[in-house]
C-alpha atoms as a PDB file:
ATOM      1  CA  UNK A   1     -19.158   4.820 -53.225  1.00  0.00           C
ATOM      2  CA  UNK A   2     -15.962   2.836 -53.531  1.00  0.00           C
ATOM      3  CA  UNK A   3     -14.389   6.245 -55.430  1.00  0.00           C
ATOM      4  CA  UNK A   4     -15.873   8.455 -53.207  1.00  0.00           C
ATOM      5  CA  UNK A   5     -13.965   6.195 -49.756  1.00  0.00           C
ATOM      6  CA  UNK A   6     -10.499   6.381 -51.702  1.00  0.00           C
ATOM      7  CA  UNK A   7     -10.960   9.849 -52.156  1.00  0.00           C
ATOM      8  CA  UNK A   8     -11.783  10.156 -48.742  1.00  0.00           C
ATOM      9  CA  UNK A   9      -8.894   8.455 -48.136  1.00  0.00           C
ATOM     10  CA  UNK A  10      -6.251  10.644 -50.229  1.00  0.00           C
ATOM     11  CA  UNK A  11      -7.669  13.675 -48.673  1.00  0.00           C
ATOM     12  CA  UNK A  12      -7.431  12.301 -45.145  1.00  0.00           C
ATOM     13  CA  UNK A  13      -4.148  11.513 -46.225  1.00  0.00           C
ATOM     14  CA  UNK A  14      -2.532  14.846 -47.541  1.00  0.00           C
ATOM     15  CA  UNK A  15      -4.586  16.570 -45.014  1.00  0.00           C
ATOM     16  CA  UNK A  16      -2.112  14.582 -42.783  1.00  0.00           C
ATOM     17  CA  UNK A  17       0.869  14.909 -44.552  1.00  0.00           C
ATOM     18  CA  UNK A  18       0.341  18.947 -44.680  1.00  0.00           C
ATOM     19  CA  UNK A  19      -0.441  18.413 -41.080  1.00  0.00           C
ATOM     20  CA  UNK A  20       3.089  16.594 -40.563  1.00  0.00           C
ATOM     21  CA  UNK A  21       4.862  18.878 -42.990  1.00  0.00           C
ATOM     22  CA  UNK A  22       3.498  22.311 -40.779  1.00  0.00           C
ATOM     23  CA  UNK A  23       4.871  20.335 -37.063  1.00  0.00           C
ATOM     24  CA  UNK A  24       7.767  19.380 -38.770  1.00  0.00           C
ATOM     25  CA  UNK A  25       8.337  23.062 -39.711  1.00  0.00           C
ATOM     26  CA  UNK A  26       7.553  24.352 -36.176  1.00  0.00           C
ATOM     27  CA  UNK A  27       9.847  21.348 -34.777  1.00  0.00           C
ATOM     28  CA  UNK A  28      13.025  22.880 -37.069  1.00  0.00           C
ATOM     29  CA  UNK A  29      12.019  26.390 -35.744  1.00  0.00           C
ATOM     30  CA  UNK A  30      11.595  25.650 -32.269  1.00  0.00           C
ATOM     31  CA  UNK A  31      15.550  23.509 -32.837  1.00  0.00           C
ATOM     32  CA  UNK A  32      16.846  26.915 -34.518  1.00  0.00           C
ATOM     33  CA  UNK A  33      15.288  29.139 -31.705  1.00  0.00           C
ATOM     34  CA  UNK A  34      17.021  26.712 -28.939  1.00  0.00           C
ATOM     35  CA  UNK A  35      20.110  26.701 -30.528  1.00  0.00           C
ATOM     36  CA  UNK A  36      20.175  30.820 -30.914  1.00  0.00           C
ATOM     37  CA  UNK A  37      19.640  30.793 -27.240  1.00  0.00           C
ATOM     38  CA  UNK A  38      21.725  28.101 -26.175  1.00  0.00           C
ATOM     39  CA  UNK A  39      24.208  30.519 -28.368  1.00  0.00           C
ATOM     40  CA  UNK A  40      23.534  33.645 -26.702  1.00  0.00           C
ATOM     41  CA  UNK A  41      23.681  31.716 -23.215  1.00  0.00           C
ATOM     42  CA  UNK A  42      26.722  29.813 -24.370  1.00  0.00           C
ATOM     43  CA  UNK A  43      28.337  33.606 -25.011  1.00  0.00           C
ATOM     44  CA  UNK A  44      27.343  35.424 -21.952  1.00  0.00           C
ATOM     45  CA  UNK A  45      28.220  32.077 -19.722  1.00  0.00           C
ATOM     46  CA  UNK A  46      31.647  32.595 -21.339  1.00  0.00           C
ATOM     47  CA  UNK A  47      31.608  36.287 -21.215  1.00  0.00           C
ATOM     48  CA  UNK A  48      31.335  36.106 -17.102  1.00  0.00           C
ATOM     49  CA  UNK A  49      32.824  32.731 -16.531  1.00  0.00           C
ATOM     50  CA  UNK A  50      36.195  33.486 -18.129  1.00  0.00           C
ATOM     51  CA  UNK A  51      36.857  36.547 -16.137  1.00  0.00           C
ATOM     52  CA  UNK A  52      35.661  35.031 -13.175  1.00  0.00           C
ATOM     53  CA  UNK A  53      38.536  32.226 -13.742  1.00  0.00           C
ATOM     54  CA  UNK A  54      40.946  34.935 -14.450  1.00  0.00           C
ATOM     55  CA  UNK A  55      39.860  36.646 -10.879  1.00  0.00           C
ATOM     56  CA  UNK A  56      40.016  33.156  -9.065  1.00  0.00           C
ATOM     57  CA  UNK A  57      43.485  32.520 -10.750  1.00  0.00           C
ATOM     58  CA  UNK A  58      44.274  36.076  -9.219  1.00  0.00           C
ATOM     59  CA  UNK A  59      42.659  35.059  -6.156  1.00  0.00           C
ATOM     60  CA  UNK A  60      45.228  31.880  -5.586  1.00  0.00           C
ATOM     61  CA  UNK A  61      48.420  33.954  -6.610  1.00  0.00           C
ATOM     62  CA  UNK A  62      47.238  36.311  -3.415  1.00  0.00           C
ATOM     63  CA  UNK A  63      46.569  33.578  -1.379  1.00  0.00           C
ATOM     64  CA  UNK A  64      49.687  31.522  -1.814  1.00  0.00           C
ATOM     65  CA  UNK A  65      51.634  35.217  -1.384  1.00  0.00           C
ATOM     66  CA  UNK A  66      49.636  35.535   2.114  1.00  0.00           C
ATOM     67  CA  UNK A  67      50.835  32.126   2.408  1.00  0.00           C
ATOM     68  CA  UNK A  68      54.165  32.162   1.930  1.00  0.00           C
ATOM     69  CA  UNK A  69      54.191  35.488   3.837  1.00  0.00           C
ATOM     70  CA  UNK A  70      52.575  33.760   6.881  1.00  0.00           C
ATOM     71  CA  UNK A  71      55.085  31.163   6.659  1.00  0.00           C
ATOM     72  CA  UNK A  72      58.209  33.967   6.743  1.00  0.00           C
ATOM     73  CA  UNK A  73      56.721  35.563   9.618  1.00  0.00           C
ATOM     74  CA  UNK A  74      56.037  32.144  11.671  1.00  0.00           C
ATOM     75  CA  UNK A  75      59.744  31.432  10.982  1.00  0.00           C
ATOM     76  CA  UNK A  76      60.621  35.320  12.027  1.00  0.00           C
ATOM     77  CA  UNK A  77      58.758  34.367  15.283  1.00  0.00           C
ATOM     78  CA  UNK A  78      60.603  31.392  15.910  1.00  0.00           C
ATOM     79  CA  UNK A  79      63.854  32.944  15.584  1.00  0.00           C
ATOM     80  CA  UNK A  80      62.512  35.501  18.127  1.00  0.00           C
ATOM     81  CA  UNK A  81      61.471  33.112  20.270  1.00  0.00           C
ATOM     82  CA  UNK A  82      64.544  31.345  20.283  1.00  0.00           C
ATOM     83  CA  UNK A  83      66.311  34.820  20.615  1.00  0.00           C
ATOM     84  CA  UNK A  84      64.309  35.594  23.856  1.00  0.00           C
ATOM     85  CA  UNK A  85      64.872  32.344  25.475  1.00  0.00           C
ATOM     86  CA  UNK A  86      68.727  32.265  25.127  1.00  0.00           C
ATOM     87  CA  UNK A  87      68.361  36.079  26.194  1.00  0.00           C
ATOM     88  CA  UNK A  88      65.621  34.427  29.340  1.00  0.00           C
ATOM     89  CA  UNK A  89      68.528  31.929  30.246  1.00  0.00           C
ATOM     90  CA  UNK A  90      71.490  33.565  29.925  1.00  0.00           C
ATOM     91  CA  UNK A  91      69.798  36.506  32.994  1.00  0.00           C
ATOM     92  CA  UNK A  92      68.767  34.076  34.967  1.00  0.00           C
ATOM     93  CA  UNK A  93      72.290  32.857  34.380  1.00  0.00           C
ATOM     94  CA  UNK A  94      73.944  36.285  35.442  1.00  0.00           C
ATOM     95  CA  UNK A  95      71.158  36.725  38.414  1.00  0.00           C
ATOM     96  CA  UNK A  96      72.185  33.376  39.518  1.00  0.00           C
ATOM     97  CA  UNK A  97      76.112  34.090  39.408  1.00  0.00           C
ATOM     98  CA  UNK A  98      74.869  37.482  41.313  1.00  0.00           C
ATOM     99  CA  UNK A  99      73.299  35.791  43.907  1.00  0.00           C
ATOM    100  CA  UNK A 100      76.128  33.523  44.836  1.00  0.00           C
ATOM    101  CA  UNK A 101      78.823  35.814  44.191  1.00  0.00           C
ATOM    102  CA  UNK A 102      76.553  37.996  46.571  1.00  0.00           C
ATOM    103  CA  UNK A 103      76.164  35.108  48.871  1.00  0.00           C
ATOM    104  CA  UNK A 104      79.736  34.784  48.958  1.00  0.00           C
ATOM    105  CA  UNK A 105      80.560  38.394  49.393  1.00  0.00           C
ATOM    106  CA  UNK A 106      78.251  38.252  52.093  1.00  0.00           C
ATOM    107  CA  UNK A 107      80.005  35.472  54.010  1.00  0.00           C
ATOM    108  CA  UNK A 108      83.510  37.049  53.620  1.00  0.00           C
ATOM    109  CA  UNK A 109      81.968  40.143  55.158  1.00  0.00           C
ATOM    110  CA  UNK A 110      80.868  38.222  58.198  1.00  0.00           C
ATOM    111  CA  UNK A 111      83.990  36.085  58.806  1.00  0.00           C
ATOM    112  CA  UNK A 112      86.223  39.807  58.488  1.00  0.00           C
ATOM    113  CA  UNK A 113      83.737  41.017  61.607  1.00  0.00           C
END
């Protein structure tokens, strides 16, 4: 009885270690299988995420060149502006020397009646 327990035993036992020797087999396949598709992810993440990097670098170059070309034009407008005002103030300068020098002529034409 004794023989037959401890041979119940040792087959209990390599039933268990063939059992643990099979999961640990499907464990390493299941690892290789996640690391083939964290490979093939890993390659098509780089794949689209590099050029997409390249076209966001692109994407800054534009923008500072809209920038800067903002900036030109604000300071072309400024310059106008200036321009327009001096231009503003120097006929209202001329209409008011008109106006007096009219106002004048006007008064010399009454005192010669």
């Amino acid at each position: 009885l004794r023989q037959d327990f401890q041979a119940w035993i040792v087959a209990a036992a390599e039933r268990q270690c063939a059992e643990n020797r099979a999961l640990h087999q499907k464990v390493e396949k299941c690892i290789k299988d996640i690391a083939a598709v964290t490979e093939t992810v890993s390659v098509k993440i780089d794949t689209k995420v590099v050029p997409l990097d390249s076209k966001i670098d692109v994407l800054h170059s534009k923008i500072d060149a809209v920038h800067s070309d903002i900036n030109l034009i604000a300071s072309e407008i400024e310059t106008m502006e200036r321009r327009l005002t001096m231009k503003i103030e120097a006929q209202r300068a001329v209409a008011t020397a008109q106006v007096e020098l009219g106002a004048e002529t006007d008064d010399s034409e009454l005192s010669s009646f």
